[in-house]
C-alpha atoms as a PDB file:
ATOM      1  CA  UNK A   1     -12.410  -6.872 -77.838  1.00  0.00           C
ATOM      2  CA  UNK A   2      -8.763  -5.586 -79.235  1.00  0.00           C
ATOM      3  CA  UNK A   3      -8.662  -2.039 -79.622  1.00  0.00           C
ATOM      4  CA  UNK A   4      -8.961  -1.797 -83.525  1.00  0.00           C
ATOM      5  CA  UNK A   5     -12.033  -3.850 -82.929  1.00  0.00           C
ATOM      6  CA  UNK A   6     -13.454  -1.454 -80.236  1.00  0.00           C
ATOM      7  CA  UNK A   7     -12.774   1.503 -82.966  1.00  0.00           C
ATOM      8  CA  UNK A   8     -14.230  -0.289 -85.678  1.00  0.00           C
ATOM      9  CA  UNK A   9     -17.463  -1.082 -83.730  1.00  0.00           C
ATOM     10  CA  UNK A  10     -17.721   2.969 -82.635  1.00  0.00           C
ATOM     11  CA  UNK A  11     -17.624   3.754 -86.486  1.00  0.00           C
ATOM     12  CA  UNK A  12     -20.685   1.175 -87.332  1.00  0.00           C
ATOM     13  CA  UNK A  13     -22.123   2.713 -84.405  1.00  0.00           C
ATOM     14  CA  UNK A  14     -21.896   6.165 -85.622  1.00  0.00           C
ATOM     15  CA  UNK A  15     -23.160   5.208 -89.034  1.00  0.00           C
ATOM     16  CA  UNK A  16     -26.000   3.097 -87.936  1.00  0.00           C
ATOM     17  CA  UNK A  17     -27.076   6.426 -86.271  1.00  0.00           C
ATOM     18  CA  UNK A  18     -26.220   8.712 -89.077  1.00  0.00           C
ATOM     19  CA  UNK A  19     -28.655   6.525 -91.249  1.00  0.00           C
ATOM     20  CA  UNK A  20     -31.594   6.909 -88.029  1.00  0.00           C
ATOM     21  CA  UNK A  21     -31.044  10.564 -87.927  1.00  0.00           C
ATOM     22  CA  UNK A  22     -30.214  10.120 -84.559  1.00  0.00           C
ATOM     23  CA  UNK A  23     -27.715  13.064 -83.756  1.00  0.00           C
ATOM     24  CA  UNK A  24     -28.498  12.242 -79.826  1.00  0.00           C
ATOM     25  CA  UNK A  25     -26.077   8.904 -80.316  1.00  0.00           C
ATOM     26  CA  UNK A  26     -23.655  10.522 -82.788  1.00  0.00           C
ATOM     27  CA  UNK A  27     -22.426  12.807 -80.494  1.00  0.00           C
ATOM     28  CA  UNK A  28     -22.128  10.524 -77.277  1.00  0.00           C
ATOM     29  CA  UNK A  29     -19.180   8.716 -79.480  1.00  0.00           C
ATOM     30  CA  UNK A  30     -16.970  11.848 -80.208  1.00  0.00           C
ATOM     31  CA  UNK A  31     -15.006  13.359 -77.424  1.00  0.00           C
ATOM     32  CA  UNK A  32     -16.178  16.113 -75.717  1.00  0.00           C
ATOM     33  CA  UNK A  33     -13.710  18.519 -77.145  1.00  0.00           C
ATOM     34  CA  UNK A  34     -14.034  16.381 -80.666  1.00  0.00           C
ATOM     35  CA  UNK A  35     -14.471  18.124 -83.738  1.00  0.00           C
ATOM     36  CA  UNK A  36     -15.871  17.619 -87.587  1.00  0.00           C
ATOM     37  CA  UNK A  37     -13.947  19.066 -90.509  1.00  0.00           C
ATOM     38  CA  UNK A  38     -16.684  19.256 -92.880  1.00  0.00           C
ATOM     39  CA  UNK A  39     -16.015  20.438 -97.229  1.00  0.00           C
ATOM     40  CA  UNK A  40     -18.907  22.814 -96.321  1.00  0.00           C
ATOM     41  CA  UNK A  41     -18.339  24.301 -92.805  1.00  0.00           C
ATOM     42  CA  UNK A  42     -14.561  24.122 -92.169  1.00  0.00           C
ATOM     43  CA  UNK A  43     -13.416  22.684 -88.920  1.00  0.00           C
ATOM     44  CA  UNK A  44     -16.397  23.070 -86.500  1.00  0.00           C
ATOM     45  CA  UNK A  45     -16.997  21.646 -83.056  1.00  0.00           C
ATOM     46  CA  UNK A  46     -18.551  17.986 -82.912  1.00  0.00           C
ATOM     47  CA  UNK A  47     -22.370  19.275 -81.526  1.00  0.00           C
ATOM     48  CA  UNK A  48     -22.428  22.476 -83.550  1.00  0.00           C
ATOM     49  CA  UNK A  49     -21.667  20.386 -86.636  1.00  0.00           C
ATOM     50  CA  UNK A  50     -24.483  17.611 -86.034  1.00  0.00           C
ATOM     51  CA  UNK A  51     -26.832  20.493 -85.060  1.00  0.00           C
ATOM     52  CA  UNK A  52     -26.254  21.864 -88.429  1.00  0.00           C
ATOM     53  CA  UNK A  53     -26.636  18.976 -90.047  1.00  0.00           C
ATOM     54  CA  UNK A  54     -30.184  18.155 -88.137  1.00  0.00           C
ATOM     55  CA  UNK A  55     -31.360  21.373 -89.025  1.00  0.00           C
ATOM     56  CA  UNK A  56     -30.756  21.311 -92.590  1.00  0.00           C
ATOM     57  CA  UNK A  57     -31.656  17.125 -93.082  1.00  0.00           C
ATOM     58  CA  UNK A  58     -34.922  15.580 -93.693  1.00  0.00           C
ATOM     59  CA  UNK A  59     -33.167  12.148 -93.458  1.00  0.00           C
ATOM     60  CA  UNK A  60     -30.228  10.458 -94.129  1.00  0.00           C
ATOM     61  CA  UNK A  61     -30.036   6.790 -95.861  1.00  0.00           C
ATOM     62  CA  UNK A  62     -26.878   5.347 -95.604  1.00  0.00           C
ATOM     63  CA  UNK A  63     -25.107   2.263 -97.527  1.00  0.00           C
ATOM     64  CA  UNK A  64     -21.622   1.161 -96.417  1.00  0.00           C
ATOM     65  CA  UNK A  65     -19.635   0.081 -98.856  1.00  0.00           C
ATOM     66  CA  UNK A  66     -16.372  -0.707 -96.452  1.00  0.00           C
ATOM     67  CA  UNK A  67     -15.088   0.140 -92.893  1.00  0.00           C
ATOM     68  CA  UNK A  68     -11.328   0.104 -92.903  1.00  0.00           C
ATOM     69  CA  UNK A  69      -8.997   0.590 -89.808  1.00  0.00           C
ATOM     70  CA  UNK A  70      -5.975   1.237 -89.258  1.00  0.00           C
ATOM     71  CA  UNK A  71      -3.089  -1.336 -88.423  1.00  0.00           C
ATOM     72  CA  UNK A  72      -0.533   1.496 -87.273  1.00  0.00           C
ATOM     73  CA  UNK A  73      -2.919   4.164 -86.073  1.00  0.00           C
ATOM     74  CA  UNK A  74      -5.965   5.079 -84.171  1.00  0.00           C
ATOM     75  CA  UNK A  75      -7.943   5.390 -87.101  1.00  0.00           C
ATOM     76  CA  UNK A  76     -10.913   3.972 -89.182  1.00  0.00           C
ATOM     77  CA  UNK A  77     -12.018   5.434 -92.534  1.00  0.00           C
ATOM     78  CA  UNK A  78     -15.454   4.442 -93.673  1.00  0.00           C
ATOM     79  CA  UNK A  79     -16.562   4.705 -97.356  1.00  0.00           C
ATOM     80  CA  UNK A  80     -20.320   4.532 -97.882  1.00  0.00           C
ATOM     81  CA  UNK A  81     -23.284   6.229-100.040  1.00  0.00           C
ATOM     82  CA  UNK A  82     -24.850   8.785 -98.861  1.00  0.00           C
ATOM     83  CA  UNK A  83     -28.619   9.651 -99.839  1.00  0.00           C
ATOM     84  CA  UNK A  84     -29.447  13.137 -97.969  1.00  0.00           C
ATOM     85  CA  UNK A  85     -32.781  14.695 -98.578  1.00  0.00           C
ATOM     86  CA  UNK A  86     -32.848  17.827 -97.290  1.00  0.00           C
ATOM     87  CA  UNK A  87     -35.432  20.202 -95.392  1.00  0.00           C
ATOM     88  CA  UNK A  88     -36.860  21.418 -99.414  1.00  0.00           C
ATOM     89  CA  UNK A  89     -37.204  17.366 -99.806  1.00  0.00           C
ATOM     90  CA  UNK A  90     -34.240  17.762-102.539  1.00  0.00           C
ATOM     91  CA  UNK A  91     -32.212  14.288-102.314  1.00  0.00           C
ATOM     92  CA  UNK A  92     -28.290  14.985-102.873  1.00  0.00           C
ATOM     93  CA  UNK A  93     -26.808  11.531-103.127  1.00  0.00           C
ATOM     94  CA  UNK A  94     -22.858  10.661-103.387  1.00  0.00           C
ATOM     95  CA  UNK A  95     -20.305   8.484-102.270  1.00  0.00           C
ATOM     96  CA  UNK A  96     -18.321  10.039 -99.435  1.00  0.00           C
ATOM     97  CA  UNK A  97     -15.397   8.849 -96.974  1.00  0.00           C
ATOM     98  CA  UNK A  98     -15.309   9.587 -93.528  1.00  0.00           C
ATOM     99  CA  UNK A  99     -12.209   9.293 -91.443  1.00  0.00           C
ATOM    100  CA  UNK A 100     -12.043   8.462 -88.091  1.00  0.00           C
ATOM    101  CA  UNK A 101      -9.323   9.869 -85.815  1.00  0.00           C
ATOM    102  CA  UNK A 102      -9.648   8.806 -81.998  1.00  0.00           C
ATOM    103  CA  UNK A 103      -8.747   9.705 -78.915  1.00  0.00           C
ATOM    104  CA  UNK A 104      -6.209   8.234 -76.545  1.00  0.00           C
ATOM    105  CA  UNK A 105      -8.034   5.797 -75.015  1.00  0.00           C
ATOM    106  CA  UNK A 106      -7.411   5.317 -71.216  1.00  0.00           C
ATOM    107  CA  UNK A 107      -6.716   1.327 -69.572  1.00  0.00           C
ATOM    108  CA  UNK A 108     -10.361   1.849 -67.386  1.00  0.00           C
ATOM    109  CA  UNK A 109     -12.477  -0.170 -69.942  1.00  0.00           C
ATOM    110  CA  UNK A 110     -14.557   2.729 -71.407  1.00  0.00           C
ATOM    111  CA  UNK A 111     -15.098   2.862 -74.750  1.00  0.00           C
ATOM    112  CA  UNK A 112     -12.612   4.586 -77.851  1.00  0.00           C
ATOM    113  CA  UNK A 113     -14.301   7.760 -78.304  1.00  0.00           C
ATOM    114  CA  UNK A 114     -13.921  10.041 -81.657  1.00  0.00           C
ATOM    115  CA  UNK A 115     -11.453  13.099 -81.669  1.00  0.00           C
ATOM    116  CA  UNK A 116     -11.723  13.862 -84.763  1.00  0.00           C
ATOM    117  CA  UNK A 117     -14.140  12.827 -88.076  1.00  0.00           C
ATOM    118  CA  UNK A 118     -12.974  14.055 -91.504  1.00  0.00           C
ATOM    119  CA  UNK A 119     -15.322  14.354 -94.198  1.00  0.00           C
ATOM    120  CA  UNK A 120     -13.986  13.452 -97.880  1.00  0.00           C
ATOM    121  CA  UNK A 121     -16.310  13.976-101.065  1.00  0.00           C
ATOM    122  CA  UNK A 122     -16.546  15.830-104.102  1.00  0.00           C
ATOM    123  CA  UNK A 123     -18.793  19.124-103.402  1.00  0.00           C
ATOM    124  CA  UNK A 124     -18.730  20.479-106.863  1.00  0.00           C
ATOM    125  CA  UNK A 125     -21.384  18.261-107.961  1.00  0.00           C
ATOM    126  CA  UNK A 126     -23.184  18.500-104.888  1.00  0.00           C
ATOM    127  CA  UNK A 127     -23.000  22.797-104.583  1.00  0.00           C
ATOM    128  CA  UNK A 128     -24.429  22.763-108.480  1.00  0.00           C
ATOM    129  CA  UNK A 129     -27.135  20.830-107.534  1.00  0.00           C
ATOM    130  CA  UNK A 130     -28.517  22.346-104.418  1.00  0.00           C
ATOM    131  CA  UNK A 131     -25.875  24.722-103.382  1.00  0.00           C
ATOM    132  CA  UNK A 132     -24.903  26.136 -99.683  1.00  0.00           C
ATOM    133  CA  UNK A 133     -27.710  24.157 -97.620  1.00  0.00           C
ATOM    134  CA  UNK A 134     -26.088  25.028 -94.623  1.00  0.00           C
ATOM    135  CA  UNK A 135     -25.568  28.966 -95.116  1.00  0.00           C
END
């Protein structure tokens, strides 16, 4: 498997346990010292992030429009909808893009592993509808 490959399978990976709710997996694929830089929380360290988000998610339902990797970077960016009902049982749903930055990846054979995940969407809409979920 090339390398962009490799990446490109992490980030289906990662999504495929976003949708499950299963924050266990999510976090095996970051880095240990990986972060999230979340509209909401700022730049926050990869298992405080995902604990966060468990805490304040009912479930998450997921459809991937496109995962998109870089040619020239270690990079994927993933655009997808995302349907998030909260602990109240509100549903927020919007399109959002996630991108992927990885790690160096050493020759041994293990697997890419997320350094860094940026999270793209518009919050105004999201803030007027259910505000800080997270506070």
């Amino acid at each position: 498997m090339t390398p962009i490959h490799a990446r490109v399978d992490i980030v289906h990976r990662y999504l495929r346990a976003l949708d499950a709710g299963d924050t266990g997996e999510i976090v095996t694929l970051f880095h240990p010292a990986g972060e999230v830089i979340s509209p909401f929380l700022g730049r926050v360290p990869t298992t405080g992030f995902f604990a966060k988000l468990a805490e304040s998610s009912l479930r998450s339902d997921i459809t991937v429009h496109d995962v998109l990797p870089s040619l020239t970077e270690p990079r994927v960016a993933a655009y997808f909808h995302y349907g998030w009902t909260l602990r109240d049982g509100s549903v927020v749903e919007f399109d959002c893009c996630d991108i992927f930055d990885f790690a160096p990846q050493p020759d041994d054979g293990t697997p890419p592993q997320i350094a860094t995940m940026t999270i793209i969407y518009d919050t105004a809409p999201v803030r007027a509808a259910v505000g800080d979920k997270y506070a």
